[in-house]
N, C-alpha and C. Protein backbone atom coordinates (compact mmCIF):
# COMPACT_ATOMS: atom_id res chain seq x y z
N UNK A 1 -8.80 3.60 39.76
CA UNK A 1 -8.62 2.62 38.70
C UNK A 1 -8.68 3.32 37.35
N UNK A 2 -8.03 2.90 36.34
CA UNK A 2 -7.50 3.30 35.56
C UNK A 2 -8.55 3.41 34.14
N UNK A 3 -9.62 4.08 33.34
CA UNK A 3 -10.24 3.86 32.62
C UNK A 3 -10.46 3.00 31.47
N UNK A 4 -11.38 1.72 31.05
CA UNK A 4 -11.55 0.70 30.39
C UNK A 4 -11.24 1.47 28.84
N UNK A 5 -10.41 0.92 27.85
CA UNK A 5 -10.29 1.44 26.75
C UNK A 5 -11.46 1.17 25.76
N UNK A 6 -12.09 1.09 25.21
CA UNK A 6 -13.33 0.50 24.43
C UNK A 6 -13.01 0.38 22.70
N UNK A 7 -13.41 -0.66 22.09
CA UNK A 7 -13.37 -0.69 20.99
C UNK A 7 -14.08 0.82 19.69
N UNK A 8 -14.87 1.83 20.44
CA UNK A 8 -15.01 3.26 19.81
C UNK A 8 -13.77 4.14 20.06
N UNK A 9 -13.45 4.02 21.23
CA UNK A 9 -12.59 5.13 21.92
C UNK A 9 -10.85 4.39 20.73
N UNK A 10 -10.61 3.40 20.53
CA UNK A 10 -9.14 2.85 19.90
C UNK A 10 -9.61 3.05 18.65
N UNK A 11 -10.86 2.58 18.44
CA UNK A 11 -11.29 2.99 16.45
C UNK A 11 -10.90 4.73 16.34
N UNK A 12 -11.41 5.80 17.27
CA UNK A 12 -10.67 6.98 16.81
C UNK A 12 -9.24 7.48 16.48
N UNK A 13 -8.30 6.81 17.26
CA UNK A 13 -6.96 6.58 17.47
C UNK A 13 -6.26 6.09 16.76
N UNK A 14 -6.88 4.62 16.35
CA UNK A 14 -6.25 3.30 16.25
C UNK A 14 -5.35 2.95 16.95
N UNK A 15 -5.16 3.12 18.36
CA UNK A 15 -4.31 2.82 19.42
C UNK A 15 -4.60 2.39 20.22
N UNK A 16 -4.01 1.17 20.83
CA UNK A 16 -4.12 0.63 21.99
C UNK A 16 -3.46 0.95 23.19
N UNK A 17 -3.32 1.31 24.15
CA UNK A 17 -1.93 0.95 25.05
C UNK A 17 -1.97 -0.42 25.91
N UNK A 18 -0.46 -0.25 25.91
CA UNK A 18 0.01 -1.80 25.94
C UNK A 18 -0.88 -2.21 27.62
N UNK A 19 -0.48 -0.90 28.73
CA UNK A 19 -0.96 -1.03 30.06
C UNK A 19 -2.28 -1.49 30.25
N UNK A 20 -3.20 -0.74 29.01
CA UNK A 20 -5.23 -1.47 29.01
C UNK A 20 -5.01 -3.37 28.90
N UNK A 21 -3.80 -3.29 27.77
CA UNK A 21 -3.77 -5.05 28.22
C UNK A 21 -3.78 -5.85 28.36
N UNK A 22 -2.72 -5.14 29.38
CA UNK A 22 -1.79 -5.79 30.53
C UNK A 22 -3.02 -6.18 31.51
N UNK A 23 -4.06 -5.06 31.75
CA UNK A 23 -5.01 -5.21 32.72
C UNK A 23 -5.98 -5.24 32.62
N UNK A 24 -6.27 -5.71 31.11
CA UNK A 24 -7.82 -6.26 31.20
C UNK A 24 -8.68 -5.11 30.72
N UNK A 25 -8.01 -3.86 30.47
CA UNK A 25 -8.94 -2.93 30.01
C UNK A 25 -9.04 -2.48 28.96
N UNK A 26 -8.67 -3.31 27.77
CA UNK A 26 -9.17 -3.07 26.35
C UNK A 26 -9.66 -4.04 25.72
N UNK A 27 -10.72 -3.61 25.02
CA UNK A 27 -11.88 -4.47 24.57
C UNK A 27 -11.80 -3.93 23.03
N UNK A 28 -11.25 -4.77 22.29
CA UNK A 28 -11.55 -4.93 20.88
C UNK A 28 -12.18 -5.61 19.96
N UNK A 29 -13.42 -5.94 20.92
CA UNK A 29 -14.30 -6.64 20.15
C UNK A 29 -15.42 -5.63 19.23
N UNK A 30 -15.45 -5.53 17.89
CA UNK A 30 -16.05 -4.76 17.68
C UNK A 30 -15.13 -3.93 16.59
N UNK A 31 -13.76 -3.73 17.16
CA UNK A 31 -12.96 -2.70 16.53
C UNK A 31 -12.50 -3.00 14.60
N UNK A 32 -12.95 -1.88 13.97
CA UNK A 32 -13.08 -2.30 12.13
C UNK A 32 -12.28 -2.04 12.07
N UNK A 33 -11.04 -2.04 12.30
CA UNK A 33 -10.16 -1.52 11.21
C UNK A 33 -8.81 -3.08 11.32
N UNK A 34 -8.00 -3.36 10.30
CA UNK A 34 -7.02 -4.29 10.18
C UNK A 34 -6.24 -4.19 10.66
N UNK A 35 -5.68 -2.58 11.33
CA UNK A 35 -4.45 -2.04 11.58
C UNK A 35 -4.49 -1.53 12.60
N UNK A 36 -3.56 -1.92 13.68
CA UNK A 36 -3.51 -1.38 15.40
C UNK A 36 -2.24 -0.40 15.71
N UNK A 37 -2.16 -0.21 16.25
CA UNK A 37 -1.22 0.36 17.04
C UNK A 37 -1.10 -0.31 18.66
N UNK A 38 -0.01 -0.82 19.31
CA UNK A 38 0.10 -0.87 20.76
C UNK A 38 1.40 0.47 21.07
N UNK A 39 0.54 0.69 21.86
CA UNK A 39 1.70 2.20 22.46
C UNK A 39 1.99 1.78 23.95
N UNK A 40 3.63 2.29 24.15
CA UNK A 40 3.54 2.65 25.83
C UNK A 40 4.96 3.87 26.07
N UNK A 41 4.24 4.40 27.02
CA UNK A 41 4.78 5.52 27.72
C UNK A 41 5.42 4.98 29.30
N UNK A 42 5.42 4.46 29.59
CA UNK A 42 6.32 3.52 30.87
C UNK A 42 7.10 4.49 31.14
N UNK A 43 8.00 4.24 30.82
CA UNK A 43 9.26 4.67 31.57
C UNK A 43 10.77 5.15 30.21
N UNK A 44 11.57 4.50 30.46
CA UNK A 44 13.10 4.23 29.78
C UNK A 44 12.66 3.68 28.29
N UNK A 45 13.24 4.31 27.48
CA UNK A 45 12.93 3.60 26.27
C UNK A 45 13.03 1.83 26.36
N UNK A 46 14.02 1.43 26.56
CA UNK A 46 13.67 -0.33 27.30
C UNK A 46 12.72 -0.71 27.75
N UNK A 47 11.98 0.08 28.40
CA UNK A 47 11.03 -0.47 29.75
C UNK A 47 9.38 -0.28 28.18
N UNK A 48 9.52 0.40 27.68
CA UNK A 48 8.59 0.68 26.34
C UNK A 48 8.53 0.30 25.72
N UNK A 49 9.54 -0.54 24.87
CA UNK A 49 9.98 -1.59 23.67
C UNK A 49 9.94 -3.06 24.21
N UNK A 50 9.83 -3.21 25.60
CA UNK A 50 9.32 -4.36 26.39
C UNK A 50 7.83 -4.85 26.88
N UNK A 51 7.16 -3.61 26.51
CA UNK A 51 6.00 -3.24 26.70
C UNK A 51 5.36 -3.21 25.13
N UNK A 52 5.74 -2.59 24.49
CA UNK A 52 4.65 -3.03 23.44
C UNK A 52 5.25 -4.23 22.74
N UNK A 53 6.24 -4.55 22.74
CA UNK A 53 6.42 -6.26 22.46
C UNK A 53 5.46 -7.30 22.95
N UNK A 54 5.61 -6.93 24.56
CA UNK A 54 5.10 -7.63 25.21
C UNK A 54 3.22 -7.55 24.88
N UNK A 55 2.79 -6.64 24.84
CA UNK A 55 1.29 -6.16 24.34
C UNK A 55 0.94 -6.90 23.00
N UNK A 56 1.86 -6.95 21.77
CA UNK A 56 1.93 -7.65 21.10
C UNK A 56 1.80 -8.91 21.10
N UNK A 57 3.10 -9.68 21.53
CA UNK A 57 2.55 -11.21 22.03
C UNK A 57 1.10 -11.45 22.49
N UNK A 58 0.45 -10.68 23.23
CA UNK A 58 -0.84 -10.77 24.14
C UNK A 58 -2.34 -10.84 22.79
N UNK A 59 -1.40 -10.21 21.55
CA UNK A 59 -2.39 -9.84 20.53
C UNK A 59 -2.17 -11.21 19.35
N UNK A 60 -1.42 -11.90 19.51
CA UNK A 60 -1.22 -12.71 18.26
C UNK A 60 -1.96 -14.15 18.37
N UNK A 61 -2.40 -14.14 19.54
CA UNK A 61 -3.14 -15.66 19.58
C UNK A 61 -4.54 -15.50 19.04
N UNK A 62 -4.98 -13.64 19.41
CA UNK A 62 -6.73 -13.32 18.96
C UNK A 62 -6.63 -13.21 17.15
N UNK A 63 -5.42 -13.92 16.94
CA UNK A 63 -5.14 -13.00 15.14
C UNK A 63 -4.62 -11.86 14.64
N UNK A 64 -3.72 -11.27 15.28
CA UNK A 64 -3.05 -10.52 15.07
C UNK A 64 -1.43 -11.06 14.81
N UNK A 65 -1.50 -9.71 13.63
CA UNK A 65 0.63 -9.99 13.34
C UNK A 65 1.05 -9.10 13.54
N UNK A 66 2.19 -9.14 14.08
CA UNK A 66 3.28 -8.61 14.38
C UNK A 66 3.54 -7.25 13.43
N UNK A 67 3.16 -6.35 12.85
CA UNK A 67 4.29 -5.47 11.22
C UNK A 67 5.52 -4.75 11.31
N UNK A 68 5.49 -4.21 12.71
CA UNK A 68 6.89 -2.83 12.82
C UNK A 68 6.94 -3.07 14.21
N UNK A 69 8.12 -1.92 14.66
CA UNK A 69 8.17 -1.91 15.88
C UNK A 69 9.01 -0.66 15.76
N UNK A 70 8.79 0.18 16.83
CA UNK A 70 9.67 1.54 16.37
C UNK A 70 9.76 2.39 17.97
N UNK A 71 10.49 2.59 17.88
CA UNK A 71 10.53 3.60 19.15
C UNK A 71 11.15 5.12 18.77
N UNK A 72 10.53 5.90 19.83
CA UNK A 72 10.53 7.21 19.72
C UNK A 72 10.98 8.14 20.48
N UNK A 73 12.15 8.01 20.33
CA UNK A 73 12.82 8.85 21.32
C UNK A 73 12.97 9.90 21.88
N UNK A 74 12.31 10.73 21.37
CA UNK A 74 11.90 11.90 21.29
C UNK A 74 11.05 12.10 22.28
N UNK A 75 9.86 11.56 22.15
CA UNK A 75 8.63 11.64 22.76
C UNK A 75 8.32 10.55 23.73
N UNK A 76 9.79 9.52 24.29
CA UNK A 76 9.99 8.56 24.77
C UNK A 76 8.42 7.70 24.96
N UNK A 77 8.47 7.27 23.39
CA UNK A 77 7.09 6.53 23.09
C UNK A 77 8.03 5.39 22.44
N UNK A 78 7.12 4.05 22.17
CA UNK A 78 7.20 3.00 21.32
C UNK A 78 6.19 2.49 21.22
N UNK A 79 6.06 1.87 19.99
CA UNK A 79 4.41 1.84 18.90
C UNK A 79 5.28 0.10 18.26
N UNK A 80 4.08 -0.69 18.57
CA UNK A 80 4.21 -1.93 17.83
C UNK A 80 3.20 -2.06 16.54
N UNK A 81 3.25 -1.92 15.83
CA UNK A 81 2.20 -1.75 14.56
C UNK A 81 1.54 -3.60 13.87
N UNK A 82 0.27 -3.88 14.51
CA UNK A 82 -0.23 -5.01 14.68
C UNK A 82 -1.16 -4.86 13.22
N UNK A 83 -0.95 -5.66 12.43
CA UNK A 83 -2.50 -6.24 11.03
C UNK A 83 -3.34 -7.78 11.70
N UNK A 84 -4.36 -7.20 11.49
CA UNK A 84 -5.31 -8.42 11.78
C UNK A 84 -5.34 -9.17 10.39
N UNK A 85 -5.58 -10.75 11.25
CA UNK A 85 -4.45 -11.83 9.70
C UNK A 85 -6.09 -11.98 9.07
């Protein structure tokens, strides 16, 4: 099983990944800062930009907005860039 993300371990980062969750394993209670990051490494750039969209939605009911969305082709990453309202 896949390691619980913790609100210290994403405050160093400021990153979430989208997969913690998807499954229950990130805990941002606690976390200071206004500004998130959701990341995913999946697969196909599609399958990544579906994924932190999707991670997103999961974030906007606790108070979170939406700011960017960007993918990275390079490093076949995509980053949804979340402000707490």
């Amino acid at each position: 099983m896949a390691r619980a993300e913790t609100a210290e371990m994403i405050a160093r980062t400021r990153f979430v990944t989208a997969n913690a969750l998807f499954e229950g394993r990130a805990d941002l209670n606690g976390y200071p800062f206004r500004i998130l990051g959701v990341v995913s490494q999946r697969g196909s750039g599609l399958e990544n930009l579906s994924a932190v969209l999707a991670g997103a939605e999961m974030l906007i009911p606790y108070g979170w907005e939406l700011v960017n969305v960007s993918e990275f082709t390079a490093s076949n990453h995509a980053c949804a860039v979340m402000r707490r309202a």
